[in-house]
N, C-alpha and C. Protein backbone atom coordinates (compact mmCIF):
# COMPACT_ATOMS: atom_id res chain seq x y z
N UNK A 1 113.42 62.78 81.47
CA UNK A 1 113.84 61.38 81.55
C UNK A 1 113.97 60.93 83.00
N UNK A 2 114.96 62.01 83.62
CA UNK A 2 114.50 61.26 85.27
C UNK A 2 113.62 61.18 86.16
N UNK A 3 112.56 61.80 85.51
CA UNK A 3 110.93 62.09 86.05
C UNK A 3 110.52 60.56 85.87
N UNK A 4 110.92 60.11 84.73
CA UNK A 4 110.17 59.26 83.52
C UNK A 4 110.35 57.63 84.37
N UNK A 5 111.62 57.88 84.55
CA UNK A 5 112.33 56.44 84.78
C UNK A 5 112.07 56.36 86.65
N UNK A 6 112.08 57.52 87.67
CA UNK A 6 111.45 57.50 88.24
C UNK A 6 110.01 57.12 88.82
N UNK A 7 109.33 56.89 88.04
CA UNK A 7 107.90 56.71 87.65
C UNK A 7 108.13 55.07 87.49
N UNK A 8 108.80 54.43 86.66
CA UNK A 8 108.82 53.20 85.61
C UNK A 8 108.82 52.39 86.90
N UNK A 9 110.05 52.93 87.58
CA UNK A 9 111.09 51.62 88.99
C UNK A 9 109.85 51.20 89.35
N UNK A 10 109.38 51.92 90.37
CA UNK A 10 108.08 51.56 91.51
C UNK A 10 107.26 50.52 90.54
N UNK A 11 106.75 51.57 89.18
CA UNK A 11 105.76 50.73 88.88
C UNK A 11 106.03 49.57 88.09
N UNK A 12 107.05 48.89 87.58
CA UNK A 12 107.14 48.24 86.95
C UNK A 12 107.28 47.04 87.76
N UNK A 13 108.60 47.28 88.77
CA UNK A 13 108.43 46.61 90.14
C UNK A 13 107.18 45.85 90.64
N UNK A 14 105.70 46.81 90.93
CA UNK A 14 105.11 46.25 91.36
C UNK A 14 104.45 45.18 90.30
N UNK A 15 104.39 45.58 89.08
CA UNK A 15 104.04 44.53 87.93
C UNK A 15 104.52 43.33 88.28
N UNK A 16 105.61 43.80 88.01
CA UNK A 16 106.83 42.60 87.79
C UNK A 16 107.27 41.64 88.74
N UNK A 17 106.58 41.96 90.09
CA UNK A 17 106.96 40.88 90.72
C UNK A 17 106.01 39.51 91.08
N UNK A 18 106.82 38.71 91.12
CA UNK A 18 106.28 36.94 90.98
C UNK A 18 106.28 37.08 89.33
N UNK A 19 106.63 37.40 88.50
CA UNK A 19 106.84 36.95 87.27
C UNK A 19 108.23 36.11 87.01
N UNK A 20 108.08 35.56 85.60
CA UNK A 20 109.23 34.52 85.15
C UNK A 20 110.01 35.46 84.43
N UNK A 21 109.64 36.53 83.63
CA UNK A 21 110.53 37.36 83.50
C UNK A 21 109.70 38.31 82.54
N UNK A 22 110.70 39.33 82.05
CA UNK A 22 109.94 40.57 81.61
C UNK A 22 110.20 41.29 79.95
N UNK A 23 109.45 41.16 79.53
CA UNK A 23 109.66 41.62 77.90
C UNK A 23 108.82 42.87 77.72
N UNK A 24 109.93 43.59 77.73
CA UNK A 24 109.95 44.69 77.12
C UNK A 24 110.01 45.84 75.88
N UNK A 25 109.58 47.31 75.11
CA UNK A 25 109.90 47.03 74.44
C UNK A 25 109.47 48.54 74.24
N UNK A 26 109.52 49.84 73.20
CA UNK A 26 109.05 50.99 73.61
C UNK A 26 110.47 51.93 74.31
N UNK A 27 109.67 52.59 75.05
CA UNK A 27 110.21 53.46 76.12
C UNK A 27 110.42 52.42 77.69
N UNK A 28 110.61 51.47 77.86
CA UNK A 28 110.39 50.82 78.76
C UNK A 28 111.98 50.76 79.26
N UNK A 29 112.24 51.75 79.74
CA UNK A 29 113.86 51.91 80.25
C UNK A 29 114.27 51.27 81.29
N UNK A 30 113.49 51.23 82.79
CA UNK A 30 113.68 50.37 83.82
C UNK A 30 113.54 49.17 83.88
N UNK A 31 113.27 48.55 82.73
CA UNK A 31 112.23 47.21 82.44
C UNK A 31 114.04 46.31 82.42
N UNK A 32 114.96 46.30 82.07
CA UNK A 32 116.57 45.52 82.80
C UNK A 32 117.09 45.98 84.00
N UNK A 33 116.62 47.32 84.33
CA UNK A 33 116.96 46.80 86.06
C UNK A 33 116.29 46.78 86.98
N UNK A 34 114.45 46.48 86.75
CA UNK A 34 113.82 45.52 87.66
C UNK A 34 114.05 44.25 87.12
N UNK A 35 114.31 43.81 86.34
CA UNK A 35 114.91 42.61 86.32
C UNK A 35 115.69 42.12 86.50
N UNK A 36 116.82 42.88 86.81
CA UNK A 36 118.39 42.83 87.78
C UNK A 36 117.59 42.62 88.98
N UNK A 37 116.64 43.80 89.38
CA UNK A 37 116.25 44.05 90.76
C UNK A 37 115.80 42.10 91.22
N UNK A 38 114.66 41.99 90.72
CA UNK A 38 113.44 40.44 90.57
C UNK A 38 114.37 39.32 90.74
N UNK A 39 115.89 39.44 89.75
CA UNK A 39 116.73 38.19 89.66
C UNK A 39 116.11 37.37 88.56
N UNK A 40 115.21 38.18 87.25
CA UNK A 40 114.68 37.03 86.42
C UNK A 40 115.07 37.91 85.43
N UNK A 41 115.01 37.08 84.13
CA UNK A 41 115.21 37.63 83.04
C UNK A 41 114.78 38.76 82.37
N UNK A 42 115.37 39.40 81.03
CA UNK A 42 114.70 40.96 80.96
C UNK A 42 114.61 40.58 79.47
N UNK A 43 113.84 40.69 78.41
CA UNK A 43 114.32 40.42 76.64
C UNK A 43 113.76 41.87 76.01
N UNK A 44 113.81 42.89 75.41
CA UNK A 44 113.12 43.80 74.82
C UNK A 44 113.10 43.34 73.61
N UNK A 45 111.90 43.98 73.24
CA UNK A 45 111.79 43.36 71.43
C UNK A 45 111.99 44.58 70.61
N UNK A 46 112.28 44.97 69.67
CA UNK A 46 112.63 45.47 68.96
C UNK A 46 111.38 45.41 68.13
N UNK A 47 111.01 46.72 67.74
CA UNK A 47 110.44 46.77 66.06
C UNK A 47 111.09 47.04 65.23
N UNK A 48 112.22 47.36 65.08
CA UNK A 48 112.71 48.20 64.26
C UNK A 48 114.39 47.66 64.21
N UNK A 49 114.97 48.05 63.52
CA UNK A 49 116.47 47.89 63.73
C UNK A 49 117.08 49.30 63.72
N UNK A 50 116.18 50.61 63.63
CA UNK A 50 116.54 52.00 63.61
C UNK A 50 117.01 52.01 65.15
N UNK A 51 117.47 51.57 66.03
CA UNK A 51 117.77 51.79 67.20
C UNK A 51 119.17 51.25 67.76
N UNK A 52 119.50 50.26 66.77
CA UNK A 52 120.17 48.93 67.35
C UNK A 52 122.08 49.61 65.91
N UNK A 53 123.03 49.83 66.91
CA UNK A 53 124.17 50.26 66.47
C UNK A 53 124.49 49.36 64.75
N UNK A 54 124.92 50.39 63.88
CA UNK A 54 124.93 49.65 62.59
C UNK A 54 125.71 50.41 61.33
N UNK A 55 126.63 49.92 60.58
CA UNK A 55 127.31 50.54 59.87
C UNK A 55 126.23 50.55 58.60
N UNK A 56 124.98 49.97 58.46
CA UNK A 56 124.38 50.18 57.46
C UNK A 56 123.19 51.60 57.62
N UNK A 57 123.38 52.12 58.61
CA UNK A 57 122.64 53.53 58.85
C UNK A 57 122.76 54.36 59.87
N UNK A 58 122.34 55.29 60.35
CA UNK A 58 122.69 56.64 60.94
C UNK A 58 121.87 56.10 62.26
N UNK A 59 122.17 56.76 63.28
CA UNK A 59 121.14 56.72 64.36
C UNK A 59 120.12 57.63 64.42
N UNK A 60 118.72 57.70 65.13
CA UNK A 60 117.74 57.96 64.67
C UNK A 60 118.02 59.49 65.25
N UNK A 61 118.73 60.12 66.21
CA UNK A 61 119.03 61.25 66.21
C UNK A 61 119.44 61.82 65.18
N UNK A 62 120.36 61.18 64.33
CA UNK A 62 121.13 61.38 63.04
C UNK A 62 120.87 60.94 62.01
N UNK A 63 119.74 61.81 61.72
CA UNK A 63 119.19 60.58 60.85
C UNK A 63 119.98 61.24 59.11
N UNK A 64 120.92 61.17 58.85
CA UNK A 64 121.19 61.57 57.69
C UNK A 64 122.12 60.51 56.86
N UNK A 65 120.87 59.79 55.76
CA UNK A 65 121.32 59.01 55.39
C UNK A 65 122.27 58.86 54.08
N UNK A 66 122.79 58.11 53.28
CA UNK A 66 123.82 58.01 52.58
C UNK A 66 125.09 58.60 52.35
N UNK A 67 125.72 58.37 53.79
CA UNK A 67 126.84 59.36 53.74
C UNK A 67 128.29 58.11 53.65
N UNK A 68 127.79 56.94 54.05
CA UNK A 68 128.74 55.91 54.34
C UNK A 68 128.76 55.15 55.45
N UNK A 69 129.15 54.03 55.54
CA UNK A 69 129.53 53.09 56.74
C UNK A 69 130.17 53.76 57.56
N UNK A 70 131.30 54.26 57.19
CA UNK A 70 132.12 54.86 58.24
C UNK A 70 131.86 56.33 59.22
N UNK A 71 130.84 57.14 58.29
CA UNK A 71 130.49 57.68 58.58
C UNK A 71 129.25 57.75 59.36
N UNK A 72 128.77 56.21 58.90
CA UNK A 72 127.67 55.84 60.29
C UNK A 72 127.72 55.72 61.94
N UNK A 73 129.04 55.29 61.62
CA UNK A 73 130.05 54.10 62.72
C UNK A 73 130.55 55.88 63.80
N UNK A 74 130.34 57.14 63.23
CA UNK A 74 130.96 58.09 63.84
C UNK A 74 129.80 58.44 64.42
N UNK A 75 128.65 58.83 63.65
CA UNK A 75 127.78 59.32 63.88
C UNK A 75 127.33 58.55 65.38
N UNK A 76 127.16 57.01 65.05
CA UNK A 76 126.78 56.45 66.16
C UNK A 76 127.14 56.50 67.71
N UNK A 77 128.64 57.04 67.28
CA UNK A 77 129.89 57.31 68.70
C UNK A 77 128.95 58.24 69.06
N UNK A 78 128.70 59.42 68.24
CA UNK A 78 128.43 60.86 68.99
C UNK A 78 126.65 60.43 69.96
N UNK A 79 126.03 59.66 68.92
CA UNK A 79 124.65 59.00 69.58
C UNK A 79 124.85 58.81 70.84
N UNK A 80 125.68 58.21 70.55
CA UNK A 80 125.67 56.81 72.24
C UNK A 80 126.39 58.33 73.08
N UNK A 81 127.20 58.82 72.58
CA UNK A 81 128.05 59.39 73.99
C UNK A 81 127.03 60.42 74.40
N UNK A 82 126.24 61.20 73.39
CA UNK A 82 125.20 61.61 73.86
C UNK A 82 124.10 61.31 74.99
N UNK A 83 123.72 59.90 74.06
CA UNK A 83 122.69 59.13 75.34
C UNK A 83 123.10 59.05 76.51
N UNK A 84 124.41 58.82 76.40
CA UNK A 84 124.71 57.80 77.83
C UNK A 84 124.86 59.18 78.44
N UNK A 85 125.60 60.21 78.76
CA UNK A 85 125.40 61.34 79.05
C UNK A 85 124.40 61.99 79.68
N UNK A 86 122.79 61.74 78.74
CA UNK A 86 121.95 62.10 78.88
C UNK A 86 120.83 61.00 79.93
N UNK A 87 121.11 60.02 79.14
CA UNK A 87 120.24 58.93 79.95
C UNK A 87 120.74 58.42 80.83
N UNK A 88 121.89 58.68 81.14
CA UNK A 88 123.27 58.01 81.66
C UNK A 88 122.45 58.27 83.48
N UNK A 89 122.61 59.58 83.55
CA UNK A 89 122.18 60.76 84.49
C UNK A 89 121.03 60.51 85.30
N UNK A 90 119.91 60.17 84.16
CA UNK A 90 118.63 59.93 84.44
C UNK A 90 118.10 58.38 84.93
N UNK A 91 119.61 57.37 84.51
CA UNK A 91 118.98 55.85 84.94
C UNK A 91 119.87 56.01 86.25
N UNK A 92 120.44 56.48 86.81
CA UNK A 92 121.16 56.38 88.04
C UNK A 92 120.46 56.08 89.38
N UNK A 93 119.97 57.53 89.82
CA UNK A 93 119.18 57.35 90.18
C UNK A 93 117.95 56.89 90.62
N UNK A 94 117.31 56.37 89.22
CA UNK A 94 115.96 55.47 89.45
C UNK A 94 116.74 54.00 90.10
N UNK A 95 117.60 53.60 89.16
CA UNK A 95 118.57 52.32 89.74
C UNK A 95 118.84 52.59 91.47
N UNK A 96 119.34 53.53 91.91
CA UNK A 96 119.39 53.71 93.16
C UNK A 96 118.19 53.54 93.96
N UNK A 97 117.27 53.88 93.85
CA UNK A 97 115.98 53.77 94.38
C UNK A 97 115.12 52.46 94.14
N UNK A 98 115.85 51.21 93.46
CA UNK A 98 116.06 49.97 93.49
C UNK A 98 117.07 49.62 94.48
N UNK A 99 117.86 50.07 94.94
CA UNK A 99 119.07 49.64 95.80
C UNK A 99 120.13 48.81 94.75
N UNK A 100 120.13 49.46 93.82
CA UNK A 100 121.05 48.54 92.58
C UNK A 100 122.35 49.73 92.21
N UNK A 101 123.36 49.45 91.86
CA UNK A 101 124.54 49.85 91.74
C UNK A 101 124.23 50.88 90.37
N UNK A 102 125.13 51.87 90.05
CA UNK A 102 125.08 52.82 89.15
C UNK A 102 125.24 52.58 87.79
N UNK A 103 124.45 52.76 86.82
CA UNK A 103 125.17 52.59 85.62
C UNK A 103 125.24 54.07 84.30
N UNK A 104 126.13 53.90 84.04
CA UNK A 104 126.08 55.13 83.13
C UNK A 104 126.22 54.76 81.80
N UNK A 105 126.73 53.53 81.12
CA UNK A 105 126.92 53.36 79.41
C UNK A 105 124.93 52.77 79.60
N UNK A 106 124.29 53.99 79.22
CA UNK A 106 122.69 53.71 78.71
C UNK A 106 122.14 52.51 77.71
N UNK A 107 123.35 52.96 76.77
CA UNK A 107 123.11 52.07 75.66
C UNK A 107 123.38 50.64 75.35
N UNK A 108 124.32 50.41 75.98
CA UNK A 108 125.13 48.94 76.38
C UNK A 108 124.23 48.41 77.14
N UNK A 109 123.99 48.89 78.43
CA UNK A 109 122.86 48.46 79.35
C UNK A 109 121.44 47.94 78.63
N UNK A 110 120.80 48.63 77.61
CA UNK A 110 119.79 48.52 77.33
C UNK A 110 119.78 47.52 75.80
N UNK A 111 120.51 47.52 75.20
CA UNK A 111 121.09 47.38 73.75
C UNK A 111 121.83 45.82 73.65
N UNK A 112 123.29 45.82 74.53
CA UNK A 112 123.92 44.61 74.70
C UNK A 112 124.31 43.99 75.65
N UNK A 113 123.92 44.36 76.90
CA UNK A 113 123.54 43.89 78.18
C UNK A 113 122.22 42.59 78.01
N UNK A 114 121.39 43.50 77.80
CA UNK A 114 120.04 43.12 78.01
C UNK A 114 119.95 42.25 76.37
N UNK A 115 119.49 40.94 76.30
CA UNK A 115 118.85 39.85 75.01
C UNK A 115 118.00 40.94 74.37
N UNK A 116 118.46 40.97 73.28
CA UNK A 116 117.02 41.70 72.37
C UNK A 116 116.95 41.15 70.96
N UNK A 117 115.64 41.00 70.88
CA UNK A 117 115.28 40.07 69.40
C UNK A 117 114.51 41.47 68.51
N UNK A 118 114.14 41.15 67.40
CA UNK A 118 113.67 41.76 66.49
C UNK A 118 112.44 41.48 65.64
N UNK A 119 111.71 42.38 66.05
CA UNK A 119 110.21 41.95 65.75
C UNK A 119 110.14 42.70 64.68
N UNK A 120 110.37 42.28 63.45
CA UNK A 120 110.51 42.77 61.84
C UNK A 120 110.91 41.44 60.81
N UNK A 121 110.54 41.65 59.74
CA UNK A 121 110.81 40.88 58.86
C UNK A 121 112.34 41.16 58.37
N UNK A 122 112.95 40.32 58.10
CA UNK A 122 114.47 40.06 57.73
C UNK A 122 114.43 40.85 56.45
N UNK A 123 113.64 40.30 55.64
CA UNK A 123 113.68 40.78 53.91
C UNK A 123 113.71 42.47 53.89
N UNK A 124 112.96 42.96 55.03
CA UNK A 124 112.94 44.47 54.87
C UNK A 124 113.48 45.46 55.50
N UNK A 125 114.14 44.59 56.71
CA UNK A 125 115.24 45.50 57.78
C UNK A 125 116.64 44.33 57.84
N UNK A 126 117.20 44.30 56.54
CA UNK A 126 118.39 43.09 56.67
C UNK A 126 118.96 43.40 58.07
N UNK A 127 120.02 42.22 58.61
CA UNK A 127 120.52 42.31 59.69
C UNK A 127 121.93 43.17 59.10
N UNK A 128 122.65 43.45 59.87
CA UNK A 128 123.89 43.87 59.98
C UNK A 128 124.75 42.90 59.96
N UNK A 129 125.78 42.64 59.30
CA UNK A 129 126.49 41.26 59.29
C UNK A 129 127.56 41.13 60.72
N UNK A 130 127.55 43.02 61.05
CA UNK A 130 128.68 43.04 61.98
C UNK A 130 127.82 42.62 63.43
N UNK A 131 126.73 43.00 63.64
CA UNK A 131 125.88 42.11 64.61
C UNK A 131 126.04 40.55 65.07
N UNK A 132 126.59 39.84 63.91
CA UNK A 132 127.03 38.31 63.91
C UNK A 132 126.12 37.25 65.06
N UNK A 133 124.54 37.89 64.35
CA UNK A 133 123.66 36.79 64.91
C UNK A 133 123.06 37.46 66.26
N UNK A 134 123.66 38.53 66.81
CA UNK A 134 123.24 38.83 68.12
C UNK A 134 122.20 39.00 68.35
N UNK A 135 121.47 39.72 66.91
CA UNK A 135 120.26 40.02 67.28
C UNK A 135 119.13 39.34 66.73
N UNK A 136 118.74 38.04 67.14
CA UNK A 136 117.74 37.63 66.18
C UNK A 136 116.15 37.94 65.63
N UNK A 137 115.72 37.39 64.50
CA UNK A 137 114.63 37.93 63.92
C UNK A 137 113.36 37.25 64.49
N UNK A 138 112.48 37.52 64.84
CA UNK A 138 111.71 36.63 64.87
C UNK A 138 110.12 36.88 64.37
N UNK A 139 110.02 37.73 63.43
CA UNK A 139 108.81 38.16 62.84
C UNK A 139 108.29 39.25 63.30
N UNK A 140 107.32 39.64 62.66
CA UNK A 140 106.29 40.67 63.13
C UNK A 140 105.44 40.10 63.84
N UNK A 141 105.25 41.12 65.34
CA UNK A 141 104.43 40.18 65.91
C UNK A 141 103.18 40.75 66.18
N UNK A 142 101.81 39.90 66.08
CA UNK A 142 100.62 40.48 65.91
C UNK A 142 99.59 39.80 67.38
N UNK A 143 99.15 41.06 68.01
CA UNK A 143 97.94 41.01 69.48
C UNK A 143 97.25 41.17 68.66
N UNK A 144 95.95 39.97 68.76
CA UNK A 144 94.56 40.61 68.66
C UNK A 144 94.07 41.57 69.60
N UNK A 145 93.46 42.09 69.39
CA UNK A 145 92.90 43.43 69.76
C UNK A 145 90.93 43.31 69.48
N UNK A 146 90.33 43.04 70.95
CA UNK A 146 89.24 42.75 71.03
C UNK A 146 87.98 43.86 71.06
N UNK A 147 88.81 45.09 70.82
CA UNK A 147 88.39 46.44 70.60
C UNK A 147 87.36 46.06 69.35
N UNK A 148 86.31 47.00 69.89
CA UNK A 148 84.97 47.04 68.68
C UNK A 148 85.78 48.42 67.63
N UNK A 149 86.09 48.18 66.07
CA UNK A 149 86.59 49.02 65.48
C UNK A 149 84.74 50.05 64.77
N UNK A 150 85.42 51.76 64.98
CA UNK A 150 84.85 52.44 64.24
C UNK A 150 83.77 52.00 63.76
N UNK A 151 82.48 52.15 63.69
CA UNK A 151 81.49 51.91 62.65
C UNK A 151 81.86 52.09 61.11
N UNK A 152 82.18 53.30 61.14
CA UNK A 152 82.70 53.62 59.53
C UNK A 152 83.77 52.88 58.88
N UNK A 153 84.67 52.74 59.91
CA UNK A 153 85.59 52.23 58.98
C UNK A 153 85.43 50.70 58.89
N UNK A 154 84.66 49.94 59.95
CA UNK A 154 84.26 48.82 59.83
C UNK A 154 83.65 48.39 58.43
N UNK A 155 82.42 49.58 57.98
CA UNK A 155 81.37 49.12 56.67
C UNK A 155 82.48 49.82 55.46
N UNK A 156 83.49 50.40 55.88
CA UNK A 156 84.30 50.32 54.87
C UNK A 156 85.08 49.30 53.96
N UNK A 157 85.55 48.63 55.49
CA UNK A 157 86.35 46.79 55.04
C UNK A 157 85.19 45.97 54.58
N UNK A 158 84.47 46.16 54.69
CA UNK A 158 83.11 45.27 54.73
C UNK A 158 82.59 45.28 53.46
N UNK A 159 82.71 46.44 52.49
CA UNK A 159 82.14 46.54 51.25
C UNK A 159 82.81 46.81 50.10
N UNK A 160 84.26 45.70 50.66
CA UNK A 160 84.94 45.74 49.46
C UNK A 160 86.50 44.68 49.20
N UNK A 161 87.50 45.21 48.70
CA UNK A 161 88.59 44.00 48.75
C UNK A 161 89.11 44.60 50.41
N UNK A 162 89.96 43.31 50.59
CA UNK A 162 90.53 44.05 52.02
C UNK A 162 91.64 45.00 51.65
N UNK A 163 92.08 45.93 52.20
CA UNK A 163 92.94 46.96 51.70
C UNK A 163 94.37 47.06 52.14
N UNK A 164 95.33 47.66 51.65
CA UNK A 164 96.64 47.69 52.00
C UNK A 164 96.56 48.64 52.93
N UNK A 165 96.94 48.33 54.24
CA UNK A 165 97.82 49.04 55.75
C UNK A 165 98.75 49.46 55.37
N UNK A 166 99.17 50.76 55.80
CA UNK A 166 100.30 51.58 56.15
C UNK A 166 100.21 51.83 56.82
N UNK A 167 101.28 51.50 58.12
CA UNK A 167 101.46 51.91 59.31
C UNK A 167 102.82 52.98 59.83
N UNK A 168 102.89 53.99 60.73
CA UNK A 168 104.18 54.88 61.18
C UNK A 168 104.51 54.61 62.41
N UNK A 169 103.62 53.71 63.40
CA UNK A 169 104.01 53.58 64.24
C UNK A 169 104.23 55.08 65.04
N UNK A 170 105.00 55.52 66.02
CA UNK A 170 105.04 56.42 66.08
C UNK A 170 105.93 57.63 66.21
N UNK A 171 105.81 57.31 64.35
CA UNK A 171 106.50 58.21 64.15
C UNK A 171 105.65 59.24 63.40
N UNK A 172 106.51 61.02 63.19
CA UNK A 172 105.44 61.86 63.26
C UNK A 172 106.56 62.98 62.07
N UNK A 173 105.76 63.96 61.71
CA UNK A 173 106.97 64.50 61.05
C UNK A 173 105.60 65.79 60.21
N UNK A 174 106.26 66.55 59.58
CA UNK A 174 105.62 67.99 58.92
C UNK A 174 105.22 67.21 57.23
N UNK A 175 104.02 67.65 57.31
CA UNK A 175 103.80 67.57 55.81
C UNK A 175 103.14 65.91 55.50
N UNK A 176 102.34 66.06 56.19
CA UNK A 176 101.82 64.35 56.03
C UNK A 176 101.16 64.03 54.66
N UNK A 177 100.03 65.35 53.87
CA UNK A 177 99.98 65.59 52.62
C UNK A 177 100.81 64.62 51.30
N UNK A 178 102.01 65.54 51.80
CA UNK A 178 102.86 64.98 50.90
C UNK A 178 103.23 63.33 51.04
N UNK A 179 103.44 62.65 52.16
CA UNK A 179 103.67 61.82 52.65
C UNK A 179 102.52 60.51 52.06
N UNK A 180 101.48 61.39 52.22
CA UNK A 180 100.09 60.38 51.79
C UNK A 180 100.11 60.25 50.26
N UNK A 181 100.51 61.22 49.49
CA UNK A 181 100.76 61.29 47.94
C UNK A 181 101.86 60.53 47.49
N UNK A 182 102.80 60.10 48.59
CA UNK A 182 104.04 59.53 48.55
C UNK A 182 103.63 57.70 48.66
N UNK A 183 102.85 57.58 49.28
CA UNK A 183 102.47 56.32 49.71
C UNK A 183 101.49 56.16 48.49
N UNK A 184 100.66 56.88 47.97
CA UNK A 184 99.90 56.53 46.96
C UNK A 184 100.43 56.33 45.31
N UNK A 185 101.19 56.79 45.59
CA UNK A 185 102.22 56.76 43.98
C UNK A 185 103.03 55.45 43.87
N UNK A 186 103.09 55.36 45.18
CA UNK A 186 104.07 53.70 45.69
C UNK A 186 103.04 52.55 45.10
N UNK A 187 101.89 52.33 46.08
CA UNK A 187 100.78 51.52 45.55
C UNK A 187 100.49 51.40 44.33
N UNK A 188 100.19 52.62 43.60
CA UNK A 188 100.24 52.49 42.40
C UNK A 188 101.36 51.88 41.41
N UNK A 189 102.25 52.35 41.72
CA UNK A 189 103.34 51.53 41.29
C UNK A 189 103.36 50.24 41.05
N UNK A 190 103.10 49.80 42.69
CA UNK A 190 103.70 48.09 42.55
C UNK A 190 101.87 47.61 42.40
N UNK A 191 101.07 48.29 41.89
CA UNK A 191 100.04 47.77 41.02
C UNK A 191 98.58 47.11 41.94
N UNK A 192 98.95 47.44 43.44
CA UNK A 192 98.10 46.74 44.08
C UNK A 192 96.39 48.07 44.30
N UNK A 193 95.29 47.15 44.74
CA UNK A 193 94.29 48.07 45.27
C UNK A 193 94.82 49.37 45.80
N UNK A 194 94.06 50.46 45.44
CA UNK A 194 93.91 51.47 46.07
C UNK A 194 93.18 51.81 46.96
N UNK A 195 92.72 50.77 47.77
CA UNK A 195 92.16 50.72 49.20
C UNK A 195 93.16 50.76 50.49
N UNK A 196 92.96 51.76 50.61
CA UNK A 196 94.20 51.73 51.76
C UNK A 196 93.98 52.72 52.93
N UNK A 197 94.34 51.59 54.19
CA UNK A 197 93.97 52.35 55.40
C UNK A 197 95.79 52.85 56.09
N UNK A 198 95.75 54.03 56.15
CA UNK A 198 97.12 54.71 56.59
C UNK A 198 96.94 55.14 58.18
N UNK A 199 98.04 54.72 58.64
CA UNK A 199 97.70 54.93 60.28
C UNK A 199 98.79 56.26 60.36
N UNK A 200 98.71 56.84 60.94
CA UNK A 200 100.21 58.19 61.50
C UNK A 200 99.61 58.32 62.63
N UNK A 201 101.05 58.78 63.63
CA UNK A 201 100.74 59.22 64.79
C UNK A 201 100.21 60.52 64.61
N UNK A 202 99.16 60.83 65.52
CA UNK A 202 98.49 62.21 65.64
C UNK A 202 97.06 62.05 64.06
N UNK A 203 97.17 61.03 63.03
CA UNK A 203 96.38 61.06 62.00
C UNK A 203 95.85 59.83 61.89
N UNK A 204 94.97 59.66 61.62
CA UNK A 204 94.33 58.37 61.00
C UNK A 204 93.16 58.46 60.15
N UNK A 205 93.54 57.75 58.46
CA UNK A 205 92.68 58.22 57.87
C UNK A 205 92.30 56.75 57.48
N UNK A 206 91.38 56.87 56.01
CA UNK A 206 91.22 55.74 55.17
C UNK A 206 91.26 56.55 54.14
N UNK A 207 91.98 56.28 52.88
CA UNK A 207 92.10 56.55 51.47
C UNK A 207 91.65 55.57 50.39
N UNK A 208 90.67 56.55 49.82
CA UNK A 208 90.12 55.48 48.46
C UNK A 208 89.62 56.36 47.43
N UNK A 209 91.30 56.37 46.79
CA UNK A 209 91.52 57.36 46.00
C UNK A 209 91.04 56.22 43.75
N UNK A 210 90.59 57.27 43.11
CA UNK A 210 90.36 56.74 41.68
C UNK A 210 91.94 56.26 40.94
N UNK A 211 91.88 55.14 40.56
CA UNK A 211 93.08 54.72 40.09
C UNK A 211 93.35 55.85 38.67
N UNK A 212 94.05 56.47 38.59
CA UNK A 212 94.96 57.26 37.26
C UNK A 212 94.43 57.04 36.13
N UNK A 213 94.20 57.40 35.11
CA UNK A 213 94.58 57.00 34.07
C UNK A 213 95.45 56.70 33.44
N UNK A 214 95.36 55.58 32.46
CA UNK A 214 96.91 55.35 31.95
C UNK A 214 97.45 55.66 31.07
């Protein structure tokens, strides 16, 4: 991490300057204090609400779910005191090498310091009520991408209905198998095409599996 954030200062810096301000979003850790540094604004976007403090789930270190609110609300203490600890250590420094003052609560800094909106749909990552608006929604947000796609998978979309996306973003985990049988039993379920392109980090397939018999 202090390799990492080392790396970010300089370069983000040189991005970032003569800009109106900087949206961030990822791993982009220095991205609020070159913007302390600049004197312009900093917003990170959020994909997810798995990051953002919440009595309705565990933190993503902890990820062990249905244990309770309250037991979220602990879990989260140990998160943060962790991070800040950990990242605490590692943003110091890079901040110093901005000529900017020390900070050690990681998470505050990055989390409720810094404006952050939420690039997710409401219906499928509800807000937290204890949030009280802080964090607003503002959709999924979609870059075209001027990239020439695959030949194959191009005459794939091409010769048929368009297909249901599953995306992991990047996230990664043992047993993708199962995972893909998991996603296909789902589809089936809620009754839609079995054309479906599944993205995983480290995998990318296309599935076009025979619908069941009934």
């Amino acid at each position: 991490f202090t390799e990492e954030m080392s790396l970010q200062a300089p370069r983000l810096l040189e991005l970032a300057t003569g800009a109106d301000a900087i949206v961030a979003t990822g791993m982009a850790w220095m991205a609020p204090s070159v913007a302390e540094k600049l004197g312009i604004p900093a917003v990170v976007v959020l994909p997810s609400t798995a990051a953002v403090p919440s009595s309705l789930h565990p933190p993503p270190l902890m990820p062990w779910f249905g244990l309770g609110s309250w037991v979220n609300g602990v879990l989260w203490w140990a998160s943060e005191l962790a991070q800040n600890r950990l990242m605490g250590k590692a943003l110091g420094p890079a901040r110093a090498s901005l000529g900017l003052p020390p900070i050690t609560a990681f998470s505050q800094h990055l989390l409720v310091d810094t404006p952050c909106v939420i690039a997710a749909d409401e219906a499928l990552l509800p807000p937290d009520p204890g949030w009280q608006g802080r964090y607003p929604y503002v959709g999924f947000l979609f870059v075209d991408d001027p990239a020439l796609l695959d030949p194959a998978l191009d005459a794939w979309l091409r010769e048929g209905e368009p297909p249901v996306y599953v995306g992991f973003g990047s996230m990664a985990g043992a047993g993708p198998e199962r995972a893909l049988a998991l996603l296909h039993d789902a589809i089936v379920a809620r009754g839609h095409s079995l054309r479906v392109v599944v993205h995983m980090e480290g995998v990318e397939d296309v599935l076009q599996r025979p619908s069941p018999a009934p």
